[in-house]
PDB file of N, CA and C in Angstrom:
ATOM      1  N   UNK A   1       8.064  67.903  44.097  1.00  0.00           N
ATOM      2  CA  UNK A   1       9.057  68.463  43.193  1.00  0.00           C
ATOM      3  C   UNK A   1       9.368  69.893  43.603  1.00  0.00           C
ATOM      4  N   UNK A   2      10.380  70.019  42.854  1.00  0.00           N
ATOM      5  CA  UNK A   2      10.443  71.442  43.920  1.00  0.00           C
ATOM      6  C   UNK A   2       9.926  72.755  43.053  1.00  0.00           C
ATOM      7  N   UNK A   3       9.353  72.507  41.993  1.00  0.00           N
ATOM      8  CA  UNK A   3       8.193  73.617  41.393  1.00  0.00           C
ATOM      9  C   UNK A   3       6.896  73.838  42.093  1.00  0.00           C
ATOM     10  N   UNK A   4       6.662  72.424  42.908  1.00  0.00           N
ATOM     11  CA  UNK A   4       5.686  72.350  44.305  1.00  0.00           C
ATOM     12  C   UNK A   4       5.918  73.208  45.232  1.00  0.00           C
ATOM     13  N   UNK A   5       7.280  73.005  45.832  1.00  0.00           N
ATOM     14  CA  UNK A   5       7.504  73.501  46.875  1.00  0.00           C
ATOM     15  C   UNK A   5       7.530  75.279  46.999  1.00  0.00           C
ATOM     16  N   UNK A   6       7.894  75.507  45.788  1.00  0.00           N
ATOM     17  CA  UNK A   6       7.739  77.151  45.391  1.00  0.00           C
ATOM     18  C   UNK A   6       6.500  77.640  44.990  1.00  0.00           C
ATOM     19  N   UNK A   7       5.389  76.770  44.623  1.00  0.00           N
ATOM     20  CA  UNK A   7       3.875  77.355  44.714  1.00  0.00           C
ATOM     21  C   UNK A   7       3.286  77.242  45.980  1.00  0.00           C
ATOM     22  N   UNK A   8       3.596  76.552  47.159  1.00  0.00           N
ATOM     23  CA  UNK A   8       3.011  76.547  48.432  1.00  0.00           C
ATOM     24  C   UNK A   8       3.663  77.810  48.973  1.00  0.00           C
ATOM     25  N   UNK A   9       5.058  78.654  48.570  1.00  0.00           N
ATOM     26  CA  UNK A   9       5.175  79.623  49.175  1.00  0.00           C
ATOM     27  C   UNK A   9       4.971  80.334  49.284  1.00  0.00           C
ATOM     28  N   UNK A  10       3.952  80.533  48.005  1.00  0.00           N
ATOM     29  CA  UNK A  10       3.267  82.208  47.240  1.00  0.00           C
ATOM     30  C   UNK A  10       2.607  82.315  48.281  1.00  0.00           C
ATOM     31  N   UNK A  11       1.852  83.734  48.503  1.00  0.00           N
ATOM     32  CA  UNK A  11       1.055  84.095  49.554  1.00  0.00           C
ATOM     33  C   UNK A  11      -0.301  84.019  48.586  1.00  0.00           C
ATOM     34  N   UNK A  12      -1.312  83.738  48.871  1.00  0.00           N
ATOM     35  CA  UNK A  12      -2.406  83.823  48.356  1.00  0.00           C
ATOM     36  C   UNK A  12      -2.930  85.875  48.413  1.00  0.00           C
ATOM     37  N   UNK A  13      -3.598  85.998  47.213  1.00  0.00           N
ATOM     38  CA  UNK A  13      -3.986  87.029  47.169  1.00  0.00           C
ATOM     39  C   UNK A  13      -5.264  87.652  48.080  1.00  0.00           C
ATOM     40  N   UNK A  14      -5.670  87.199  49.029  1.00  0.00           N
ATOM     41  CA  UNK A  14      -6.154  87.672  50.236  1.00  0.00           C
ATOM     42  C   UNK A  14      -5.290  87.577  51.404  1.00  0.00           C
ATOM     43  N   UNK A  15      -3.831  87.517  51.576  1.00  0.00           N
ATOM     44  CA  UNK A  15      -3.205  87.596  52.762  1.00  0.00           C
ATOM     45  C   UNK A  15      -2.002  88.941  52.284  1.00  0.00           C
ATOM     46  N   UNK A  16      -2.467  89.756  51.551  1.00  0.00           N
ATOM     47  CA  UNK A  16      -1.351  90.963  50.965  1.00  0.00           C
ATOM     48  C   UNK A  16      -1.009  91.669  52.646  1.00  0.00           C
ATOM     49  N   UNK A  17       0.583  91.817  52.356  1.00  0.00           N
ATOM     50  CA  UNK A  17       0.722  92.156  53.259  1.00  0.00           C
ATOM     51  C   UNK A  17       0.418  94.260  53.374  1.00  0.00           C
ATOM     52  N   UNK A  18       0.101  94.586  54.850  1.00  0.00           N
ATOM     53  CA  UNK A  18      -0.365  95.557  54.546  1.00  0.00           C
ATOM     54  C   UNK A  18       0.663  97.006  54.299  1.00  0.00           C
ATOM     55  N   UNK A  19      -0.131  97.715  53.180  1.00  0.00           N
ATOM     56  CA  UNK A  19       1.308  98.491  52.769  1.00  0.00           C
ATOM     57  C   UNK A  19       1.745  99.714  54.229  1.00  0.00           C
ATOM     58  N   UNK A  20       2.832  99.876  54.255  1.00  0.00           N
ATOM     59  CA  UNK A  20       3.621 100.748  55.137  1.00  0.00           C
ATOM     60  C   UNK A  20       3.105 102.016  54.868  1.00  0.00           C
ATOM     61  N   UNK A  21       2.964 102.667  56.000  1.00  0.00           N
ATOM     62  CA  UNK A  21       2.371 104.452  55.963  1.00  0.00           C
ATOM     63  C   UNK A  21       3.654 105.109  55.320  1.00  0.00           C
ATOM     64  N   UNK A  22       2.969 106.129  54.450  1.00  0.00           N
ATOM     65  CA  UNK A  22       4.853 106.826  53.723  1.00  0.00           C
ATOM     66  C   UNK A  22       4.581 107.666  55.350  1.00  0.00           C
ATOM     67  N   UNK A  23       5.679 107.978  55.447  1.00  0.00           N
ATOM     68  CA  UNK A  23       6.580 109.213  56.132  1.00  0.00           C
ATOM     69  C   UNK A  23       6.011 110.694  55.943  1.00  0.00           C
ATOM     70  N   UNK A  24       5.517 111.374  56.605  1.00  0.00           N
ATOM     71  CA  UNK A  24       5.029 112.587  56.333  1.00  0.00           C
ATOM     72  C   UNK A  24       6.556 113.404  55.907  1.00  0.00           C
ATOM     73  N   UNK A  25       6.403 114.291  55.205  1.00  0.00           N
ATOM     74  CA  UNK A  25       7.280 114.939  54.444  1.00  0.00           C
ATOM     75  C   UNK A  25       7.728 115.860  55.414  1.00  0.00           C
ATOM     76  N   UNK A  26       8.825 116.377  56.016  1.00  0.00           N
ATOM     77  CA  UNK A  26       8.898 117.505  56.917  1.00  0.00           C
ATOM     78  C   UNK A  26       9.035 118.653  56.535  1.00  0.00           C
ATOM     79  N   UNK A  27       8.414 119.295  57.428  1.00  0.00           N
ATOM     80  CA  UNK A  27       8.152 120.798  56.899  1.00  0.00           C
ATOM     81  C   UNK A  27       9.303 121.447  56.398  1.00  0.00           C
ATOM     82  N   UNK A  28       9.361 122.470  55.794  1.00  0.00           N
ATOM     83  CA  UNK A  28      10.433 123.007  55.311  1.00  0.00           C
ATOM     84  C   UNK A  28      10.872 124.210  56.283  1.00  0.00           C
ATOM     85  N   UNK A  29      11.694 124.297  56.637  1.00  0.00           N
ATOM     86  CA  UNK A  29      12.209 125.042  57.542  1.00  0.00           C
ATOM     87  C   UNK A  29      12.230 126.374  57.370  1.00  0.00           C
ATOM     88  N   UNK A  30      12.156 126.994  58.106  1.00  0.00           N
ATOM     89  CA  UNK A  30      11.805 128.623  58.339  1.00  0.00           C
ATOM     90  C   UNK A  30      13.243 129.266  58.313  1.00  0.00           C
ATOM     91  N   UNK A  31      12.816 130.856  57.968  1.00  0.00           N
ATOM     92  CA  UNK A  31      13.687 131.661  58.326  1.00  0.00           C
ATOM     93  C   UNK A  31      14.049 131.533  59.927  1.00  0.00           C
ATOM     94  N   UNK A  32      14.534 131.206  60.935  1.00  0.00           N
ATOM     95  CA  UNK A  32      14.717 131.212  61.980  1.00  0.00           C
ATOM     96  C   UNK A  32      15.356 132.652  62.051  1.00  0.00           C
ATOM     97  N   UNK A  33      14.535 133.305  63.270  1.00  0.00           N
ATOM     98  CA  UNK A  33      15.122 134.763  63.646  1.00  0.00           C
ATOM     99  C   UNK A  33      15.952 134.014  65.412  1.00  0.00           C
ATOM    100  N   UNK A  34      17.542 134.806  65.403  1.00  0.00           N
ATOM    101  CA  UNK A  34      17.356 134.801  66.908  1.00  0.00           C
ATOM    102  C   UNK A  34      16.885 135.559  67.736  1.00  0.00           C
ATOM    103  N   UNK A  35      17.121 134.580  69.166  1.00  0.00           N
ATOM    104  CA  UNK A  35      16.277 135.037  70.100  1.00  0.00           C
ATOM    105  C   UNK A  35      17.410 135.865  70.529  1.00  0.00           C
ATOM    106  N   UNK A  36      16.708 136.893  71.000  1.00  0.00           N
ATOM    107  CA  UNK A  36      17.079 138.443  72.357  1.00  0.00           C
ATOM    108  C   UNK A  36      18.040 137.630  73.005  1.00  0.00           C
ATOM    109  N   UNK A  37      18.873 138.003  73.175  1.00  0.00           N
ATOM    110  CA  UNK A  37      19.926 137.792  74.744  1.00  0.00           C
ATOM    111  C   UNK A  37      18.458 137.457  75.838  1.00  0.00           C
ATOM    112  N   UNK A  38      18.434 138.709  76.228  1.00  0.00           N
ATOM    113  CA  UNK A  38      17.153 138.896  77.829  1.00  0.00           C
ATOM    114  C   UNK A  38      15.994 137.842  76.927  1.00  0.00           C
ATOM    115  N   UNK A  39      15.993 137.538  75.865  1.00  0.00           N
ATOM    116  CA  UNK A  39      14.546 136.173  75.801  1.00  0.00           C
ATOM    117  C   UNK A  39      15.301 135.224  75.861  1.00  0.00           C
ATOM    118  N   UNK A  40      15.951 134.699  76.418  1.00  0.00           N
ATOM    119  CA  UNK A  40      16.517 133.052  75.805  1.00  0.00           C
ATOM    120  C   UNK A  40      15.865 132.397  77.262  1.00  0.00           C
ATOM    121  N   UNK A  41      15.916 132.551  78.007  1.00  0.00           N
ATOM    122  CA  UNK A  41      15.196 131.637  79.201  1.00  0.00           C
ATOM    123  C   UNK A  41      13.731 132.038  79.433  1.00  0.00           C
ATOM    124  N   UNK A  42      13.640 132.636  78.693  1.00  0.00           N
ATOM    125  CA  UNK A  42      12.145 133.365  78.934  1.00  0.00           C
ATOM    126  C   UNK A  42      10.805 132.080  79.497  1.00  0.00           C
ATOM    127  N   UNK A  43      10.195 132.298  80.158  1.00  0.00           N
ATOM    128  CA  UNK A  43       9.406 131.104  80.382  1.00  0.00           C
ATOM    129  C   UNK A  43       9.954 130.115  82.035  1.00  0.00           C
ATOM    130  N   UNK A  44      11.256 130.173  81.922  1.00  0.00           N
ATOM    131  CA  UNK A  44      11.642 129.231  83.033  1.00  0.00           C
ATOM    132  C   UNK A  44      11.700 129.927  84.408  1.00  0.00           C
ATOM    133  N   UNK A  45      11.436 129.285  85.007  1.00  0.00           N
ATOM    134  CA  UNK A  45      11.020 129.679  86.541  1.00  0.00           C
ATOM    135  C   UNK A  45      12.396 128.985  87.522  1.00  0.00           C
ATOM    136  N   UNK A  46      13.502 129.228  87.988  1.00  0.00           N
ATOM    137  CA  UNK A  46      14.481 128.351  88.247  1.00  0.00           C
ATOM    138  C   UNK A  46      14.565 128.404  89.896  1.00  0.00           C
ATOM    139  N   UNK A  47      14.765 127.548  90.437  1.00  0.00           N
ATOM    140  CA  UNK A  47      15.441 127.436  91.845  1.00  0.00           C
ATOM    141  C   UNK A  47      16.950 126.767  92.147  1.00  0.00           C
ATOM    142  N   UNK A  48      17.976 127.489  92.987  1.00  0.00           N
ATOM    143  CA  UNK A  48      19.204 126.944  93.111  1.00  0.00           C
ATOM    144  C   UNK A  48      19.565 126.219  94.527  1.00  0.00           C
ATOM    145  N   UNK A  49      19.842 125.095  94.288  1.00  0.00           N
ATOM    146  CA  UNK A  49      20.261 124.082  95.513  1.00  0.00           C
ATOM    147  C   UNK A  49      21.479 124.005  95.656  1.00  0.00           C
ATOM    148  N   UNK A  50      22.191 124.047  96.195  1.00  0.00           N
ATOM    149  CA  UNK A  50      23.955 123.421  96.559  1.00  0.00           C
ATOM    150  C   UNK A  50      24.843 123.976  96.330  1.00  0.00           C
ATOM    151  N   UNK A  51      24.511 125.635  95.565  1.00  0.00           N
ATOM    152  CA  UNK A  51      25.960 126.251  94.894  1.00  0.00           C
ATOM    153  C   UNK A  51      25.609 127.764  96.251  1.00  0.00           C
ATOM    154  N   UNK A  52      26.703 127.351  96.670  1.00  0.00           N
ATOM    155  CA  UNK A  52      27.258 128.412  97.714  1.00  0.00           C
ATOM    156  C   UNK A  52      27.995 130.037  97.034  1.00  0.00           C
ATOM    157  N   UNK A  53      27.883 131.809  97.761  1.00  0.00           N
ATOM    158  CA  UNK A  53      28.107 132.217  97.068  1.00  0.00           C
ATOM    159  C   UNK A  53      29.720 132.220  96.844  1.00  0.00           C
ATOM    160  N   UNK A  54      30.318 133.358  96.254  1.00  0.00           N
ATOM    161  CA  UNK A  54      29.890 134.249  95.171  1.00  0.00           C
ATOM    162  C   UNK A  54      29.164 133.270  93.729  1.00  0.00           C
ATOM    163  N   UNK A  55      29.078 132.057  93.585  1.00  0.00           N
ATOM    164  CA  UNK A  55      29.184 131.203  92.021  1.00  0.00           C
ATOM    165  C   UNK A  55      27.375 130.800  92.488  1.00  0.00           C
ATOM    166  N   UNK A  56      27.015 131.247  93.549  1.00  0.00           N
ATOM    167  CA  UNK A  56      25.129 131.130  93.486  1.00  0.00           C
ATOM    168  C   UNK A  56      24.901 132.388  92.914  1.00  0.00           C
ATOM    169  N   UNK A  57      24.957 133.399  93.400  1.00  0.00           N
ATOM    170  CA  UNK A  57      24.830 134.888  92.228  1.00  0.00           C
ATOM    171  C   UNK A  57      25.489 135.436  91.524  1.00  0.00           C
ATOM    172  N   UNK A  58      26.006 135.024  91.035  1.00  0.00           N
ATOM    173  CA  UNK A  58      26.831 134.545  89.096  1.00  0.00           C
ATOM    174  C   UNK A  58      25.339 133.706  88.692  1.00  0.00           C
ATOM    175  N   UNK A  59      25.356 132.608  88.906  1.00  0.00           N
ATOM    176  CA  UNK A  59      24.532 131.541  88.260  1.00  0.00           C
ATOM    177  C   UNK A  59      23.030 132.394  88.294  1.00  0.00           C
ATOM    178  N   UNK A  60      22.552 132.911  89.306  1.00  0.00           N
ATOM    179  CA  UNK A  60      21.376 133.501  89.521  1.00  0.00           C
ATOM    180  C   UNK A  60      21.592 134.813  88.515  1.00  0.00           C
ATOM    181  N   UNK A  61      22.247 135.972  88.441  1.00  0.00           N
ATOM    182  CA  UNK A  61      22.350 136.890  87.973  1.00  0.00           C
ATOM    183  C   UNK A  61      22.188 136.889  86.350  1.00  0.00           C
ATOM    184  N   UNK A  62      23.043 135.346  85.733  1.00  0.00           N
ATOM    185  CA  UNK A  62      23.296 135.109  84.213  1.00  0.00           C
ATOM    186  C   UNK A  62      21.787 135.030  83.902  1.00  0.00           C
ATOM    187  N   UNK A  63      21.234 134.013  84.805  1.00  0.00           N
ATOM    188  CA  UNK A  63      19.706 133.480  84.313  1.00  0.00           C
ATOM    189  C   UNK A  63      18.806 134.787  84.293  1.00  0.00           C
ATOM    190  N   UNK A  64      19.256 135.261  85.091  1.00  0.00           N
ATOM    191  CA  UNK A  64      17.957 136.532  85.480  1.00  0.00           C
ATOM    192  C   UNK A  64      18.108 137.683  84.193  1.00  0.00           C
ATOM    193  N   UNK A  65      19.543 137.485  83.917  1.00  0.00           N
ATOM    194  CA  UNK A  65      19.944 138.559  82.429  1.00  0.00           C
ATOM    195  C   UNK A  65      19.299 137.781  81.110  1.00  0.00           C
ATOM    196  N   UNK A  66      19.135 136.770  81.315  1.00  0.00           N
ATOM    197  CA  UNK A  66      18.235 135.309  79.911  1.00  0.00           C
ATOM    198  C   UNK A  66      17.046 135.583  79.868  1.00  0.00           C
ATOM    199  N   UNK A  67      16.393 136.496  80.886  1.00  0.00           N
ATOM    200  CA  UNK A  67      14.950 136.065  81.025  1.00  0.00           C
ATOM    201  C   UNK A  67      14.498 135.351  81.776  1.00  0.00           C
ATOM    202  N   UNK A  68      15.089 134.556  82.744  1.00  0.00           N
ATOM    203  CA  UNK A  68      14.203 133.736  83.394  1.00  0.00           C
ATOM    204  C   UNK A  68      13.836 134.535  84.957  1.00  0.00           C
ATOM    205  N   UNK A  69      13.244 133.804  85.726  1.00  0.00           N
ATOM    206  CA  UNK A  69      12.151 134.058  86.827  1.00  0.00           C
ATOM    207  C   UNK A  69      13.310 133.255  87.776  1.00  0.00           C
ATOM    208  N   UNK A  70      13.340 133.996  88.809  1.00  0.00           N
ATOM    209  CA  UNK A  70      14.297 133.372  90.074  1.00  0.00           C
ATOM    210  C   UNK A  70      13.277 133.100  91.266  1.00  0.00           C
ATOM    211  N   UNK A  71      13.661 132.234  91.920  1.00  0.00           N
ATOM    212  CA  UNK A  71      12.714 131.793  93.385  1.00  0.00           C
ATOM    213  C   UNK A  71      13.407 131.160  94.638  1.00  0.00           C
ATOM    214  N   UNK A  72      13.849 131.973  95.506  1.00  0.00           N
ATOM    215  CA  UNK A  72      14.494 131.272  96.664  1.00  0.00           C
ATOM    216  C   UNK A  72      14.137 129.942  96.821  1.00  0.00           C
ATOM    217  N   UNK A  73      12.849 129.394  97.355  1.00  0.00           N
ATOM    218  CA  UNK A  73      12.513 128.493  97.136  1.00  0.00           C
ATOM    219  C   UNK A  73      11.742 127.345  96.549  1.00  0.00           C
ATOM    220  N   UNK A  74      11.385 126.512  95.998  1.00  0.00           N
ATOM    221  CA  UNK A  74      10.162 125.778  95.367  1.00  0.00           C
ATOM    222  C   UNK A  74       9.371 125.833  95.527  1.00  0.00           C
ATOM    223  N   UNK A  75       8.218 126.411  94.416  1.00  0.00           N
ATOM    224  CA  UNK A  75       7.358 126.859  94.072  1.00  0.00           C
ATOM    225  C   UNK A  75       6.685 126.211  93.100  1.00  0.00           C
ATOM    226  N   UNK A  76       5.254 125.986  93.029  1.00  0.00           N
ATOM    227  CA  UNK A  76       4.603 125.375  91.992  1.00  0.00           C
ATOM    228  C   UNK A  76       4.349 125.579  90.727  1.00  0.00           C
ATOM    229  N   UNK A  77       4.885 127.112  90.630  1.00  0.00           N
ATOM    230  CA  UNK A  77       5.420 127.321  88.894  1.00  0.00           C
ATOM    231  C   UNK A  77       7.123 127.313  88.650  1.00  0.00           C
ATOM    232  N   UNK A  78       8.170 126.746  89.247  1.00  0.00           N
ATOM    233  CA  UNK A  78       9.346 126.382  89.319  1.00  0.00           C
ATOM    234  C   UNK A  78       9.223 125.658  88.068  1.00  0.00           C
ATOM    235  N   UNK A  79      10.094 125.317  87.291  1.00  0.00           N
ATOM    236  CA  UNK A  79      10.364 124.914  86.093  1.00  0.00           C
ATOM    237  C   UNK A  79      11.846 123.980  86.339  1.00  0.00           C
ATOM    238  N   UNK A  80      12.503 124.498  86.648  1.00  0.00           N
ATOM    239  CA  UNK A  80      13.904 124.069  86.679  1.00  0.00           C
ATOM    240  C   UNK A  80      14.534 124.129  88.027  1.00  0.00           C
ATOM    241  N   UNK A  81      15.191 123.053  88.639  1.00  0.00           N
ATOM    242  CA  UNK A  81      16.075 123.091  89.557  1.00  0.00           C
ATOM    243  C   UNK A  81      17.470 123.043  89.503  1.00  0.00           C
TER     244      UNK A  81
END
């Protein structure tokens, strides 16, 4: 009968399914200060491949005004190519 067929569907109370982790709440966001002009690349170590001058020292000169670290060639603290 089909009052049968709807008690075989129940899940028995040892097969609960297991409850979902909540979502950690995200932090609430900070005053964000900006960064310095001369800090914004701060940290990056860059090397330039394929740009011929005057537009290789433009590109070299901007980065070097950001903060970053220039390197003729590849180097094992290079960051960026």
């Amino acid at each position: 009968s089909p009052a049968q067929k709807t008690s075989d569907k129940r899940e028995s109370p040892k097969s609960k399914p297991e409850p979902k982790p909540k979502p950690k709440p995200k932090p609430k966001a900070k005053s964000v200060e900006p960064v310095p002009y001369n800090r914004i690349m701060e940290g990056v170590v860059f090397v330039l491949s394929g740009f011929q001058n005057p537009f290789r020292g433009e590109l070299r000169d901007k980065a070097l005004a950001m903060g970053a670290r220039y390197r003729p060639d590849w180097t094992p603290d290079s960051t960026h190519l």
